[in-house]
N, C-alpha and C. Protein backbone atom coordinates (compact mmCIF):
# COMPACT_ATOMS: atom_id res chain seq x y z
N UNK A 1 12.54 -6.52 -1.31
CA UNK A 1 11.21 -6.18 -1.79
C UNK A 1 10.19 -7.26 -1.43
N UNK A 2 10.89 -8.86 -1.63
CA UNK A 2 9.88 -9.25 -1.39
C UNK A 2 9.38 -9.41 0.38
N UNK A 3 10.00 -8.99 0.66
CA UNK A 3 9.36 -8.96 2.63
C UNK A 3 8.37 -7.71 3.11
N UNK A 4 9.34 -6.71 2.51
CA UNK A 4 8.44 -5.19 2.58
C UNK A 4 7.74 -4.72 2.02
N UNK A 5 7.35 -4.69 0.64
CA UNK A 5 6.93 -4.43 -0.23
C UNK A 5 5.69 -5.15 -0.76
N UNK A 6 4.63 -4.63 -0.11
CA UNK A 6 3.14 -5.18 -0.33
C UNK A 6 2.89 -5.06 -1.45
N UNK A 7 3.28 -4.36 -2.64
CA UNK A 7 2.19 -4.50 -3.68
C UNK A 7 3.19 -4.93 -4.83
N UNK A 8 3.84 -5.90 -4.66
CA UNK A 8 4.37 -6.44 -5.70
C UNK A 8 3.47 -7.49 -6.82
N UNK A 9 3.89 -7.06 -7.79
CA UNK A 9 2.36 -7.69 -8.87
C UNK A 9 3.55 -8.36 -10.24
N UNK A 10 3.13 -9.51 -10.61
CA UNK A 10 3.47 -10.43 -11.54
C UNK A 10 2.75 -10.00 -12.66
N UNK A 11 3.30 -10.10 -14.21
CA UNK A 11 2.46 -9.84 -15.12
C UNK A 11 3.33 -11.12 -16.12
N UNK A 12 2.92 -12.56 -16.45
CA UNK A 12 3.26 -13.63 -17.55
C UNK A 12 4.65 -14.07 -16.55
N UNK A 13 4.65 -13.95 -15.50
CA UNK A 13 6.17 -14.14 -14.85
C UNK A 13 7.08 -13.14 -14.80
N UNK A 14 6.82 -11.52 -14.96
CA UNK A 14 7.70 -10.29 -15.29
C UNK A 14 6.91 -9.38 -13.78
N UNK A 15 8.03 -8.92 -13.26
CA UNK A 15 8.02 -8.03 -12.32
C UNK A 15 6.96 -6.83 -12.97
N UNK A 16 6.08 -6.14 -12.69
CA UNK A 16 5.33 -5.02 -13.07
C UNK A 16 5.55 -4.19 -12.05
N UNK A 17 5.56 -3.05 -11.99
CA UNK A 17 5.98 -1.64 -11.38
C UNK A 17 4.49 -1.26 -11.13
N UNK A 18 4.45 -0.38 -9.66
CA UNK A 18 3.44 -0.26 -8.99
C UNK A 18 3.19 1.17 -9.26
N UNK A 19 1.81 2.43 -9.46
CA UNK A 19 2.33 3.45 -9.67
C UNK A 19 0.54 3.79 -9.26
N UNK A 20 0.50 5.16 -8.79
CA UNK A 20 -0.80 5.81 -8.05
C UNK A 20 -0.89 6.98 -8.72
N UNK A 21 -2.21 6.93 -9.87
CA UNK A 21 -2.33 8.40 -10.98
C UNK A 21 -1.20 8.17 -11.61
N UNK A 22 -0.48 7.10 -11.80
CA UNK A 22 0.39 6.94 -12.31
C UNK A 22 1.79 7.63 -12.22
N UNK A 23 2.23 7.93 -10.61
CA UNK A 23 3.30 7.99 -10.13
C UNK A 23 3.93 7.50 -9.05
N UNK A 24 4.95 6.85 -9.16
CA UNK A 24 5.31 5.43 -8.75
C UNK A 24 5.10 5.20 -7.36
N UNK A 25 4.83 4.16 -6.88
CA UNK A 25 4.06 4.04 -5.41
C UNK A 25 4.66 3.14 -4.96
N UNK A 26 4.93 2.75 -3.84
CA UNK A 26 5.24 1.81 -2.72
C UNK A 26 4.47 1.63 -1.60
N UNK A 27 3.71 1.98 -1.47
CA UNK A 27 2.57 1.84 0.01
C UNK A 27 1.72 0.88 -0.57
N UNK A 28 0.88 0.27 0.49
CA UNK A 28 -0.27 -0.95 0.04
C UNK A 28 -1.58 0.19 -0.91
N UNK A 29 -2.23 -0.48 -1.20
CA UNK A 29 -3.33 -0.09 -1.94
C UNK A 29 -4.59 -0.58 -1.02
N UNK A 30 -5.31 0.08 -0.83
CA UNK A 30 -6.70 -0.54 -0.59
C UNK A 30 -8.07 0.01 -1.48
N UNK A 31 -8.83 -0.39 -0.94
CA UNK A 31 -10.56 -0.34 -2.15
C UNK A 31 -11.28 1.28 -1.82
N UNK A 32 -10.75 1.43 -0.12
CA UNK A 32 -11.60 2.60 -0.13
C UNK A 32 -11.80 3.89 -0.56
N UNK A 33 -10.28 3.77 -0.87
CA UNK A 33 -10.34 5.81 -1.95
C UNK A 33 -9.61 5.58 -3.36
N UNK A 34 -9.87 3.79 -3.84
CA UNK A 34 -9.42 3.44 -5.10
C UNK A 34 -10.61 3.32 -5.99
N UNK A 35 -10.64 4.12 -7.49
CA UNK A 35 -11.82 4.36 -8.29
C UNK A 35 -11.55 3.29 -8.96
N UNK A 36 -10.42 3.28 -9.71
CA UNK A 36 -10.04 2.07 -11.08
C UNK A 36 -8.63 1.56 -10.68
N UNK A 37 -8.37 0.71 -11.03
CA UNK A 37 -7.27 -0.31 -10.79
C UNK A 37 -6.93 -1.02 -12.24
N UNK A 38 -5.90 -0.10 -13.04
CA UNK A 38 -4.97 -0.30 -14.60
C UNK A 38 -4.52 -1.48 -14.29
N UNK A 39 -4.12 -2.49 -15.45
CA UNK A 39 -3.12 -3.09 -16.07
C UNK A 39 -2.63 -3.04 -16.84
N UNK A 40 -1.65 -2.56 -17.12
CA UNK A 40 -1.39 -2.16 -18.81
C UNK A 40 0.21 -3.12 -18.71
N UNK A 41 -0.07 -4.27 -19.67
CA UNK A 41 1.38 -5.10 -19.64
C UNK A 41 1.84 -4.72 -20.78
N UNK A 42 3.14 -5.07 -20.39
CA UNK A 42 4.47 -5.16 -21.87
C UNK A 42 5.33 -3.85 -20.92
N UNK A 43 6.30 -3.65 -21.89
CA UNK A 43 7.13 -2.65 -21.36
C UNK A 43 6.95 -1.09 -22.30
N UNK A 44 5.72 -0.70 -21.20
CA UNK A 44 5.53 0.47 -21.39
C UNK A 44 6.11 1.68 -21.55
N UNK A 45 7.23 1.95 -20.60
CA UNK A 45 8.12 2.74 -20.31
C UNK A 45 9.37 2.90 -21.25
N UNK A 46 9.43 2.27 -22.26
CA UNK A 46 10.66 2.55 -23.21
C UNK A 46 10.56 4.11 -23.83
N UNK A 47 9.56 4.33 -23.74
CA UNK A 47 9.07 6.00 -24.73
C UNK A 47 9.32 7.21 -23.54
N UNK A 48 8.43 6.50 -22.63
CA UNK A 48 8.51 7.37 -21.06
C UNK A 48 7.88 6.20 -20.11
N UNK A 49 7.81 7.47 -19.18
CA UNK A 49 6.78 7.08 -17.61
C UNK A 49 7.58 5.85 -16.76
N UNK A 50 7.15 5.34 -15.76
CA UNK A 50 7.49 4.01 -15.22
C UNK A 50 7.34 2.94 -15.71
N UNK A 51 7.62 1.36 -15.71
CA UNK A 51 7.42 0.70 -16.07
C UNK A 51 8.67 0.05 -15.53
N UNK A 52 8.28 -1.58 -16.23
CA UNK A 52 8.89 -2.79 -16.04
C UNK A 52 8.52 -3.46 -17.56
N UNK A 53 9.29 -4.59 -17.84
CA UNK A 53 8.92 -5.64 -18.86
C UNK A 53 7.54 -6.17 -18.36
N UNK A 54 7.58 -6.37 -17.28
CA UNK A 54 6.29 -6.72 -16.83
C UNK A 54 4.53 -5.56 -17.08
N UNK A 55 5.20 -4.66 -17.32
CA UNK A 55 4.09 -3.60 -17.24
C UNK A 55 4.35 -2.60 -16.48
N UNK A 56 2.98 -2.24 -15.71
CA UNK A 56 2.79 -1.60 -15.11
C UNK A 56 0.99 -1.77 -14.17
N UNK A 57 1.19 -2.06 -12.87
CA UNK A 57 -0.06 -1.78 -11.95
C UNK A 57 -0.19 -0.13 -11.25
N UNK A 58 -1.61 0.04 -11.64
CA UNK A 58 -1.81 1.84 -11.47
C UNK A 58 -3.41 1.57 -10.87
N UNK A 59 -3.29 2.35 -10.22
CA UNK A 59 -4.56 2.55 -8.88
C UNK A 59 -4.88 4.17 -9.50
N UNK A 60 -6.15 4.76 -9.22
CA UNK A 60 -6.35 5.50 -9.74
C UNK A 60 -7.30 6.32 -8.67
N UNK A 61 -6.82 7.04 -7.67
CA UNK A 61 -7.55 7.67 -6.59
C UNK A 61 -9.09 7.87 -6.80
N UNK A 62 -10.05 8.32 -6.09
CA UNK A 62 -11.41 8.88 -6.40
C UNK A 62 -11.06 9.98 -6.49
N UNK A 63 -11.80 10.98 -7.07
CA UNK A 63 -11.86 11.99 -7.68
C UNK A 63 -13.18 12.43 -6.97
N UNK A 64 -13.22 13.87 -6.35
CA UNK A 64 -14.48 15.30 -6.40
C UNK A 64 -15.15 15.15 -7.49
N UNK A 65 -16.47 15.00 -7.58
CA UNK A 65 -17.12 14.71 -8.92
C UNK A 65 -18.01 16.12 -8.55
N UNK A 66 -17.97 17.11 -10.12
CA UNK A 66 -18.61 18.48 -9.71
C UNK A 66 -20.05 17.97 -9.63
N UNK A 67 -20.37 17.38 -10.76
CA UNK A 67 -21.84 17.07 -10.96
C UNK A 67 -22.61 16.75 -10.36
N UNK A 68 -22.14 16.26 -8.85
CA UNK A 68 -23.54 15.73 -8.18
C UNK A 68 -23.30 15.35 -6.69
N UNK A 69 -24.12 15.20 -5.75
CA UNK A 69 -23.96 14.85 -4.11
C UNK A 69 -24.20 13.73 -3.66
N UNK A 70 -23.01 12.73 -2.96
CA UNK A 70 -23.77 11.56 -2.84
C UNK A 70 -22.65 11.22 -1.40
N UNK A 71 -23.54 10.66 -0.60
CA UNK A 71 -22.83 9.75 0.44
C UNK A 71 -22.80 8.05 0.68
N UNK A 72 -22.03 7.35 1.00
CA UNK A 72 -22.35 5.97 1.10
C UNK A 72 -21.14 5.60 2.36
N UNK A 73 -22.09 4.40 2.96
CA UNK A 73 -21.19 4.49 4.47
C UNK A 73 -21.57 2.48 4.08
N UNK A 74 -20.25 2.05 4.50
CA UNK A 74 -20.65 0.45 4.42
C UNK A 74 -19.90 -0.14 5.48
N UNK A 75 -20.32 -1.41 6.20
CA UNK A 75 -19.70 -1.46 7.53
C UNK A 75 -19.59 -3.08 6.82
N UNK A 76 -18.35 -4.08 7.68
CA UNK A 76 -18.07 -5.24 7.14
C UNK A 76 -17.92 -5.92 8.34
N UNK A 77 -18.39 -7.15 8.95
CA UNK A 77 -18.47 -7.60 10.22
C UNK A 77 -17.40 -9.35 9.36
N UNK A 78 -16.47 -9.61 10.30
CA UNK A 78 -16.04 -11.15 9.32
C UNK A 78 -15.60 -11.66 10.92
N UNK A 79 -15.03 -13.08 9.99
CA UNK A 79 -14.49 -13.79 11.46
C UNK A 79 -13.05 -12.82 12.08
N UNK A 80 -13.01 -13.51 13.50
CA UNK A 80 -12.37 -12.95 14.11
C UNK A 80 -12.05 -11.87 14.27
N UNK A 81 -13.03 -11.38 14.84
CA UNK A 81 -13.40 -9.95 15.27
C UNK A 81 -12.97 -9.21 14.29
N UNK A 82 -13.04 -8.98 13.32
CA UNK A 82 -13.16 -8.46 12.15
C UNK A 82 -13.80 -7.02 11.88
N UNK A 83 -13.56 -5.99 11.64
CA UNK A 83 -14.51 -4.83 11.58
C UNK A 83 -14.34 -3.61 10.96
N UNK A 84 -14.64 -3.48 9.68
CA UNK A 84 -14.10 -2.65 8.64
C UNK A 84 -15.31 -1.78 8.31
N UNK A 85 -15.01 -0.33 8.53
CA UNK A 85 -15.88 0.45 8.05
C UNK A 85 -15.39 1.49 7.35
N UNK A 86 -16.21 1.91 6.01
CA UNK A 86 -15.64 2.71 5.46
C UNK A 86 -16.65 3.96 4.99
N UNK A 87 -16.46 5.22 4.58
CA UNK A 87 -17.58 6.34 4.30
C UNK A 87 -17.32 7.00 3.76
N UNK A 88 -17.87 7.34 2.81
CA UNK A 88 -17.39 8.03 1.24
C UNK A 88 -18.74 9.08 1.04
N UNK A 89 -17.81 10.48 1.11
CA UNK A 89 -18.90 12.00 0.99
C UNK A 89 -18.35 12.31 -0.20
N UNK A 90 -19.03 12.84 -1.54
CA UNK A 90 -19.03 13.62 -2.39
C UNK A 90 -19.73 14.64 -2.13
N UNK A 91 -19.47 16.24 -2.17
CA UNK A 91 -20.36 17.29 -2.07
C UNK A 91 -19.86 17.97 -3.08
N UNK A 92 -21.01 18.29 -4.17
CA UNK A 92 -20.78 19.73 -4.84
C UNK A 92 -20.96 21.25 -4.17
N UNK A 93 -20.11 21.79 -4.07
CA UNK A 93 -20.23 23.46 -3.23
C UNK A 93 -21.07 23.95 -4.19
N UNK A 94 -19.99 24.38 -5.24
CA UNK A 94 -20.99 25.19 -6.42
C UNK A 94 -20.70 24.26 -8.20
N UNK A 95 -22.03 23.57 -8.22
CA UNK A 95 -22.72 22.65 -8.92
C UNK A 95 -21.68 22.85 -10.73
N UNK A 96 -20.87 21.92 -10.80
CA UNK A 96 -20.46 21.68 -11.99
C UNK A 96 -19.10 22.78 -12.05
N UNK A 97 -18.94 23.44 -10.58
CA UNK A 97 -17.68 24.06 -10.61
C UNK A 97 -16.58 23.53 -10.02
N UNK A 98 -17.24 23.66 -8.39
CA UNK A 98 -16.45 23.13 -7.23
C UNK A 98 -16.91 21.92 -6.20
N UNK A 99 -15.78 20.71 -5.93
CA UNK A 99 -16.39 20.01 -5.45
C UNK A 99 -15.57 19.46 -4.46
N UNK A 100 -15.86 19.00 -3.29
CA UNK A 100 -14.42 18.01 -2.41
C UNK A 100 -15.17 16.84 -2.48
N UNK A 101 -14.51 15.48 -2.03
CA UNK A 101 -15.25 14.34 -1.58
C UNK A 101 -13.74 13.92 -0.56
N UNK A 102 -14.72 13.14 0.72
CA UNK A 102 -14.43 12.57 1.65
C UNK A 102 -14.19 11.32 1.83
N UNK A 103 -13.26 10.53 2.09
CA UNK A 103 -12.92 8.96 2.10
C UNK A 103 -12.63 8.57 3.67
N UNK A 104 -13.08 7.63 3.98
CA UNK A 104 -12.52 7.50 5.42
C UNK A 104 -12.79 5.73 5.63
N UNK A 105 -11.74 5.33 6.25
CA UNK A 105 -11.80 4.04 6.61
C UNK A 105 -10.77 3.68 8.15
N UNK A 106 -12.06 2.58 8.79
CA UNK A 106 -11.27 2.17 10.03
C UNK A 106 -11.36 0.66 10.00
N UNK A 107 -10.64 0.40 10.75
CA UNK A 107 -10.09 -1.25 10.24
C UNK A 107 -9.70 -1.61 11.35
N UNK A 108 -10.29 -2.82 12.27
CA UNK A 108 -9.70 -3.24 13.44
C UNK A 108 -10.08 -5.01 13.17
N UNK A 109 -8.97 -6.22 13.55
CA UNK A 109 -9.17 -7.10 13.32
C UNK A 109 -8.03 -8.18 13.80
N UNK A 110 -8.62 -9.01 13.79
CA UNK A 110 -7.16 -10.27 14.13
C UNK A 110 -7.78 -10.91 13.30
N UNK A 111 -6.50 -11.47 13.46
CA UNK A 111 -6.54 -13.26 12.13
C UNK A 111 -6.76 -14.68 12.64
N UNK A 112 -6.27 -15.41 12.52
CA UNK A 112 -6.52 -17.02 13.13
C UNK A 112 -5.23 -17.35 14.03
N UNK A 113 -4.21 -16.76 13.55
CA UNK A 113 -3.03 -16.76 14.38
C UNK A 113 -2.91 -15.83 15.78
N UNK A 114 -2.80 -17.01 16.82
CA UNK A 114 -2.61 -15.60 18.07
C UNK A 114 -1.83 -14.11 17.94
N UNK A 115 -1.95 -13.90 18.57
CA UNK A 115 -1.63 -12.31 18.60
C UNK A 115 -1.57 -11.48 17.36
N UNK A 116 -1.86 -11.97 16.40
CA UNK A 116 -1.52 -11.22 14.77
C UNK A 116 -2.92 -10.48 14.52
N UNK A 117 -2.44 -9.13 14.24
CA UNK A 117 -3.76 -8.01 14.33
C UNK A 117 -3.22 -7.07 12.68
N UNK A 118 -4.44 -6.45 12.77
CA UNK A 118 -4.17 -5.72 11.05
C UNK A 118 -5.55 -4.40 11.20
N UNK A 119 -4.65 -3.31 11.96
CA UNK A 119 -5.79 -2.29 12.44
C UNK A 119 -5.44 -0.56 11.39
N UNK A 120 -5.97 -0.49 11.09
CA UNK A 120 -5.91 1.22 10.31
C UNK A 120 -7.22 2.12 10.38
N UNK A 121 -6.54 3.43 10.16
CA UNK A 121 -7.25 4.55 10.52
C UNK A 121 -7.06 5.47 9.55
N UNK A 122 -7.50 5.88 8.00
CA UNK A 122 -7.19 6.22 7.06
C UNK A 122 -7.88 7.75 6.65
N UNK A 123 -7.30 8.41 6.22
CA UNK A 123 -8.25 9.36 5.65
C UNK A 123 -8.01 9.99 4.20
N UNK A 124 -8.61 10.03 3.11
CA UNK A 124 -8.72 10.82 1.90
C UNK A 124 -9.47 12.10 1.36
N UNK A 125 -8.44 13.19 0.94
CA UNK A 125 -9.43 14.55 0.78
C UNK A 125 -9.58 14.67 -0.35
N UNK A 126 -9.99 14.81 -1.40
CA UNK A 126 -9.64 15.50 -2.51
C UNK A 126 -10.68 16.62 -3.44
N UNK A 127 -9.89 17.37 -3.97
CA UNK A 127 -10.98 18.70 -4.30
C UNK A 127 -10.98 18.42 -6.21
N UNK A 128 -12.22 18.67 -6.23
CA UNK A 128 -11.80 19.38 -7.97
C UNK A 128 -12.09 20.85 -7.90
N UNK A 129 -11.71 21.78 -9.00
CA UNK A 129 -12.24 22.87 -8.97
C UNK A 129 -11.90 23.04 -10.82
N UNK A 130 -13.17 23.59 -11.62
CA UNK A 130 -13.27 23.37 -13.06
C UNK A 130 -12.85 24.93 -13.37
N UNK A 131 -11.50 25.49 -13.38
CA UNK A 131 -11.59 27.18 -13.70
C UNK A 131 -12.24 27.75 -14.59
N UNK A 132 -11.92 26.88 -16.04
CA UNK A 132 -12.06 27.60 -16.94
C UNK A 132 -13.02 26.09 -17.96
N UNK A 133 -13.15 26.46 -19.11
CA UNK A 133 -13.93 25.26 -19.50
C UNK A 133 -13.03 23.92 -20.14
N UNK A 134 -11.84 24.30 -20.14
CA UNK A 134 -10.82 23.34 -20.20
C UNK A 134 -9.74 23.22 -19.77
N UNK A 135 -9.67 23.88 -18.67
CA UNK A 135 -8.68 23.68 -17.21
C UNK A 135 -9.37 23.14 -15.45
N UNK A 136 -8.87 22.67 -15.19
CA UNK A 136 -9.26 21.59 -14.51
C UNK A 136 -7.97 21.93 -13.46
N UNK A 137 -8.62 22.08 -11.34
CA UNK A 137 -6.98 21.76 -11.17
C UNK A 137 -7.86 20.73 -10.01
N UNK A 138 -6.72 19.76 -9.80
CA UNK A 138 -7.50 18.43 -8.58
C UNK A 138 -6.32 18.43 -7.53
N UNK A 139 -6.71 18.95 -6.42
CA UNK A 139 -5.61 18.22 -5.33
C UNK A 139 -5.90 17.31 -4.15
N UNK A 140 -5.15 16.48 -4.39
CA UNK A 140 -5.62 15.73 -2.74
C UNK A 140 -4.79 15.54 -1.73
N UNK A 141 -4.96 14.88 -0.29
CA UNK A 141 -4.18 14.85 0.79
C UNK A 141 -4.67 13.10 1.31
N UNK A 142 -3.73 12.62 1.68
CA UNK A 142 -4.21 11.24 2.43
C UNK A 142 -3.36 11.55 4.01
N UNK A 143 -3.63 10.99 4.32
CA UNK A 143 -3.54 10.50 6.05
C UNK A 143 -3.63 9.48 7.01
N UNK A 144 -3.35 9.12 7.74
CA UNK A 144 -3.60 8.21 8.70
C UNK A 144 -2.44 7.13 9.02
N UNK A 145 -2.81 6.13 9.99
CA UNK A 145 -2.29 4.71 10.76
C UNK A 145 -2.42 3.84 10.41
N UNK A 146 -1.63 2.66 10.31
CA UNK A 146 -1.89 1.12 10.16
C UNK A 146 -0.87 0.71 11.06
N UNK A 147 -1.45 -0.22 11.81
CA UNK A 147 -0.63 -0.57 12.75
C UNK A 147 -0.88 -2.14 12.49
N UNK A 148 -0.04 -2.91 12.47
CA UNK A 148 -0.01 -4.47 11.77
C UNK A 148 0.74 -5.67 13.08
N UNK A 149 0.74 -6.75 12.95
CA UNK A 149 1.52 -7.49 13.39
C UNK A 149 1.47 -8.62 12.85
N UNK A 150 1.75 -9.43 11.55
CA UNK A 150 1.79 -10.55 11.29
C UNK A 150 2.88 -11.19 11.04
N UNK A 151 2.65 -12.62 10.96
CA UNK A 151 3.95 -13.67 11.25
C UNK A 151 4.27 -13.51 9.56
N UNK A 152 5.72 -13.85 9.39
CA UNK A 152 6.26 -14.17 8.69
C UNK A 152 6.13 -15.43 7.77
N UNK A 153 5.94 -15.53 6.70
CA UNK A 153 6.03 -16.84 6.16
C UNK A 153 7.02 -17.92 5.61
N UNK A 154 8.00 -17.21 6.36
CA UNK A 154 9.49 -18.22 6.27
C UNK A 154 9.84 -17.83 7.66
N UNK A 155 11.15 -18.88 7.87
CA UNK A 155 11.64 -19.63 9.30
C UNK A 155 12.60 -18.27 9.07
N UNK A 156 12.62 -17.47 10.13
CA UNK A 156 13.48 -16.37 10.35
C UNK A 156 15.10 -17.14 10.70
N UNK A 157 15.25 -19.06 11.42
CA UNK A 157 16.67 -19.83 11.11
C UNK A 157 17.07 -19.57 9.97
N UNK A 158 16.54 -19.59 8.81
CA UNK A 158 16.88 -20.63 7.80
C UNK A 158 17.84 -19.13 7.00
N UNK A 159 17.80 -17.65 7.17
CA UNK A 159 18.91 -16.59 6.88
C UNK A 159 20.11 -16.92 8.02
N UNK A 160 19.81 -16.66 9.15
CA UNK A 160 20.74 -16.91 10.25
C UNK A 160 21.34 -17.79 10.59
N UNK A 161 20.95 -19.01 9.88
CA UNK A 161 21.70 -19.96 10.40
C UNK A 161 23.06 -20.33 10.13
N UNK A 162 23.75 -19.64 8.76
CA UNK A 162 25.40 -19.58 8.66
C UNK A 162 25.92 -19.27 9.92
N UNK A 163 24.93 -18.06 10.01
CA UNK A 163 25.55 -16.86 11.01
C UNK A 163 26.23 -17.11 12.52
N UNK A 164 24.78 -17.94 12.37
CA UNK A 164 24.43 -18.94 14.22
C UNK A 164 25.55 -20.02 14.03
N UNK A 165 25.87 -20.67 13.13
CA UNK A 165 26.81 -21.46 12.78
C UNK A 165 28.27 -21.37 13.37
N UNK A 166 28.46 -20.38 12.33
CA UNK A 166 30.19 -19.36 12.40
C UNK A 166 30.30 -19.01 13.78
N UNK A 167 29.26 -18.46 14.04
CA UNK A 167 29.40 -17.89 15.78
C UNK A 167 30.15 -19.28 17.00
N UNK A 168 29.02 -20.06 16.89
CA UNK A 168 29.09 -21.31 17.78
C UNK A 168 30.67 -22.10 17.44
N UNK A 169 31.11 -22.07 15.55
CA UNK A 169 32.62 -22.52 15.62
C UNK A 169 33.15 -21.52 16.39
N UNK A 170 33.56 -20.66 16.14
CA UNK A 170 34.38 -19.46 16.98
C UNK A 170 34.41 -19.29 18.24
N UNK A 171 33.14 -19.80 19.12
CA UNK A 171 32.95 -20.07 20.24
C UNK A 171 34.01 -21.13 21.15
N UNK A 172 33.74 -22.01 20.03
CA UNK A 172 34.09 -23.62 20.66
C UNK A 172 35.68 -23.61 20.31
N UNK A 173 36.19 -22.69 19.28
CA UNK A 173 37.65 -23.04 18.65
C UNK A 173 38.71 -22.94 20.01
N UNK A 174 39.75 -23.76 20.17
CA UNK A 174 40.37 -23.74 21.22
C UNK A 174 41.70 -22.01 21.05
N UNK A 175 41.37 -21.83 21.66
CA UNK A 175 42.58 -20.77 21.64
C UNK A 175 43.96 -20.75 21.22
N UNK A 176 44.83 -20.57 20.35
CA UNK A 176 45.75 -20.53 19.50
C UNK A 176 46.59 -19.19 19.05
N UNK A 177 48.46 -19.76 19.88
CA UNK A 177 48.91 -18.67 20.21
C UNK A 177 49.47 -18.12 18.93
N UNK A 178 49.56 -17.06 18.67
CA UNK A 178 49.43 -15.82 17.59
C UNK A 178 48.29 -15.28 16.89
N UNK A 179 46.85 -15.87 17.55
CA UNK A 179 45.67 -15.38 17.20
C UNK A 179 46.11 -13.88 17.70
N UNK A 180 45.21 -12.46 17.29
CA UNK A 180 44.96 -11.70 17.74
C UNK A 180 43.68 -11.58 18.44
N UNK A 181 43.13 -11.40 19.90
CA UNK A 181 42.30 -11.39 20.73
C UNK A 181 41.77 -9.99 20.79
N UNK A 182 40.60 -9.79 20.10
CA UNK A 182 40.08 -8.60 20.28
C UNK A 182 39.17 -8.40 21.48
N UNK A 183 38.77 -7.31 21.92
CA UNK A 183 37.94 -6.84 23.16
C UNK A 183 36.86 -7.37 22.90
């Protein structure tokens, strides 16, 4: 977990469990189709739901808002060629009934380290539609690429090196008759 697993979150020194609308998640999180971002610590999950002793971290998608029309487009220029843009459509179809909104983000960039790049191409749909005056149904779809390359922050020796070890004795051991010699 800890190599693969981007969104690992500490709560007082306790592992906390990662979860999206509050069902359990493993992918990174980012800002552009995230509304609210929960903490809820202790060990939630004894009654139900997910959890850890640590809690629980919950991201909380954007939501189709019926009530109203709005667009916002924001572009981010940083060092090393850096270039993050993102664009967020809310449209009401029919006003306080039906609504979709649009999320979209592109991401192209390197870091300070040669060759290490961190590029994505994202997309978020999601609809509300209000049936009745207290039914509600919301669906959404995500999509897209991230294509990454960064260095590691430990010596990829320091697992292998028993390994590299054992190999090099076995190498060097002189040959000894009643060994069995495999292919």
């Amino acid at each position: 977990d800890l190599l693969f697993n981007p969104t690992i979150t500490k709560v007082r020194g306790q592992l906390s469990s990662t979860g999206r609308n509050y069902y359990e998640w493993v992918l990174s999180v980012d800002n552009y189709n995230s509304e609210r971002l929960e903490l809820s610590s202790g060990p939630n999950s004894i009654l139900f739901g997910i959890g850890s002793p640590g809690g629980i971290f919950n991201t909380q998608t954007k939501r189709a808002q019926t009530g109203r029309t709005f667009a916002e487009l924001s572009n981010r220029i940083t060092s090393f060629n850096s270039i993050r843009t993102t664009f967020d459509l809310n449209q009401a179809i029919v006003p306080d009934k039906l609504a979709f909104r649009f999320n979209f983000l592109k991401e192209e960039g390197e870091t300070w380290r040669k060759w290490e790049f961190d590029n994505s191409n994202r997309q978020h749909l999601t609809v509300t539609w209000k049936l009745l005056r207290n039914s509600t149904l919301r669906a959404e779809f995500e999509g897209g690429t991230h294509h990454t390359l960064r260095s590691r922050t430990y010596a990829t020796n320091v697992g292998a090196q028993p390994w590299l070890e054992a190999r090099a004795a076995g190498l060097t051991a002189p040959f000894q008759p009643g060994w069995i010699a495999e292919p």
